[in-house]
Protein backbone atom coordinates (compact mmCIF):
# COMPACT_ATOMS: atom_id res chain seq x y z
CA UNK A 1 19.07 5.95 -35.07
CA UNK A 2 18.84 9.49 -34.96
CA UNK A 3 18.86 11.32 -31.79
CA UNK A 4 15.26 12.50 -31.95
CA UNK A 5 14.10 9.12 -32.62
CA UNK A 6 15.07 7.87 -29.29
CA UNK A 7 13.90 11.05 -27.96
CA UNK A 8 10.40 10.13 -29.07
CA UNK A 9 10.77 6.53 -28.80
CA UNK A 10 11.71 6.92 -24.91
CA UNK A 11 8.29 8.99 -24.32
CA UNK A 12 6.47 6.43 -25.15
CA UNK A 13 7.16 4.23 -22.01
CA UNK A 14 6.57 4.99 -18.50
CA UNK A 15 8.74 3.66 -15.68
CA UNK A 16 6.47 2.15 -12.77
CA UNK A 17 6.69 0.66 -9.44
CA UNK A 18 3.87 -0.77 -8.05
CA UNK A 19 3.15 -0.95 -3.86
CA UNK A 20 1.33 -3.09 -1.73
CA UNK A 21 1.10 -4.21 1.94
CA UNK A 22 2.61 -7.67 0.46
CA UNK A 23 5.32 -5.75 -0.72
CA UNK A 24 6.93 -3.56 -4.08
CA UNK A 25 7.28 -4.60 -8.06
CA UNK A 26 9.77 -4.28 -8.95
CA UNK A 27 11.45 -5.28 -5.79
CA UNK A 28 13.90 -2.55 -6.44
CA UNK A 29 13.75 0.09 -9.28
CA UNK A 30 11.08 0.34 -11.89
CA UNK A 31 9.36 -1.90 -14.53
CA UNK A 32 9.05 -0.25 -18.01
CA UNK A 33 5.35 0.01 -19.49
CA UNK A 34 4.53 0.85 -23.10
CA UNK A 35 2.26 4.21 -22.02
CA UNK A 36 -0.11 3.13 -24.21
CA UNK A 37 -0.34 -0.56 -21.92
CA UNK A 38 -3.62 -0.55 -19.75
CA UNK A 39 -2.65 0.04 -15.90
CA UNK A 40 -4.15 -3.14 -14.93
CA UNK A 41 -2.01 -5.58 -16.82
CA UNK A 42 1.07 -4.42 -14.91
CA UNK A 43 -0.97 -4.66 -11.74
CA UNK A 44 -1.82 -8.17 -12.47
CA UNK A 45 2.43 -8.68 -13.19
CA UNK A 46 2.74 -7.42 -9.54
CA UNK A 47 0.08 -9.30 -8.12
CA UNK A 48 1.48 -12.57 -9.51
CA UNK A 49 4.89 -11.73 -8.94
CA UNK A 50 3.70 -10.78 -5.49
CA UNK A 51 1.52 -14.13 -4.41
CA UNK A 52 -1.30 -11.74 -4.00
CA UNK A 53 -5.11 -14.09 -4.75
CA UNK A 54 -7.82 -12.13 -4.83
CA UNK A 55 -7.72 -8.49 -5.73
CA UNK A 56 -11.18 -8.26 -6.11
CA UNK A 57 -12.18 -4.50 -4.99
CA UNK A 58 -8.93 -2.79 -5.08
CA UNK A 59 -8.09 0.52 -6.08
CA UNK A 60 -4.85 1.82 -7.45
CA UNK A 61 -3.58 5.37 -6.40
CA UNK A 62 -1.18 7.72 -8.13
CA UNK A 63 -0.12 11.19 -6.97
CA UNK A 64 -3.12 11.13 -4.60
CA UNK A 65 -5.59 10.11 -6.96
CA UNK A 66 -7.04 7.08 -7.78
CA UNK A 67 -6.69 5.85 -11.37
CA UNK A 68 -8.93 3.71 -13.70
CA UNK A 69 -6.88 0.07 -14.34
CA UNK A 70 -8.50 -0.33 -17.38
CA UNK A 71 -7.20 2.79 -19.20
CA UNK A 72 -3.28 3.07 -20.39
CA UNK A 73 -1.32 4.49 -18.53
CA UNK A 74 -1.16 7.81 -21.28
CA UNK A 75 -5.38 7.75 -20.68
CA UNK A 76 -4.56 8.18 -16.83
CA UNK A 77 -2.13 11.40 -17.44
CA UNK A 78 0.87 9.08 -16.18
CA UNK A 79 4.49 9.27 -17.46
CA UNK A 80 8.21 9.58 -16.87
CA UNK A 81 8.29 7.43 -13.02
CA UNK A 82 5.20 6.58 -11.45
CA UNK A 83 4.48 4.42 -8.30
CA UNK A 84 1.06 3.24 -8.03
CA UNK A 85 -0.22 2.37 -4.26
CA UNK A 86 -2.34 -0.70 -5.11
CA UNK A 87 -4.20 -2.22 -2.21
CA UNK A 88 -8.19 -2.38 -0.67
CA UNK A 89 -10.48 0.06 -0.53
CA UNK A 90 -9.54 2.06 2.89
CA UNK A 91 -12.69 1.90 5.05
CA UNK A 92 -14.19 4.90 6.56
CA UNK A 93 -16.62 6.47 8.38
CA UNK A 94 -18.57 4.35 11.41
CA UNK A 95 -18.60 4.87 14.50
CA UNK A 96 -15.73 6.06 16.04
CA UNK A 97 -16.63 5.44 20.24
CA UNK A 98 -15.17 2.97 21.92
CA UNK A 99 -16.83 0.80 24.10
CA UNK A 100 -14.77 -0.73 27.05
């Protein structure tokens, strides 16, 4: 194998590390994900992995901005290292008073 070939070879993974309140997957490091691999298969690795139920309404994050699971990873602009915050929906808004 040529030099370039593993050049081009290499850019077609992405290196990912997915976080949650239950905890990281990998524990340590990265997992490696074919870029062309929809999001959401590796979040169901973590999630099993992770003992995580019911992920049922949450949304995955990734340099600020949330990403669509059911795209690759390529569809969603990621590559080269990317950790995904994977968790619920943050809540906002209400009422913000306190009542003693």
């Amino acid at each position: 194998m040529d030099k370039d070939q593993s050049v081009g070879e290499k850019d077609h993974f992405v290196e990912v590390s997915v976080v949650t309140t239950s905890g990281s997957y990998p524990s340590q490091g990265f997992e490696q994900a074919p870029s062309r691999q929809k999001v959401k298969i590796l979040l169901e690795a973590a999630a099993r992995h992770l003992g995580i139920v019911d992920t049922s309404g949450w949304v995955a994050t990734a340099n600020g901005k949330e990403i669509k699971i059911d795209l690759s990873f390529a569809d969603n602009a990621l590559s080269g290292q990317v950790e995904i915050d994977f968790g619920p929906r943050e809540g906002g808004g209400g009422n913000a008073s306190l009542v003693f």
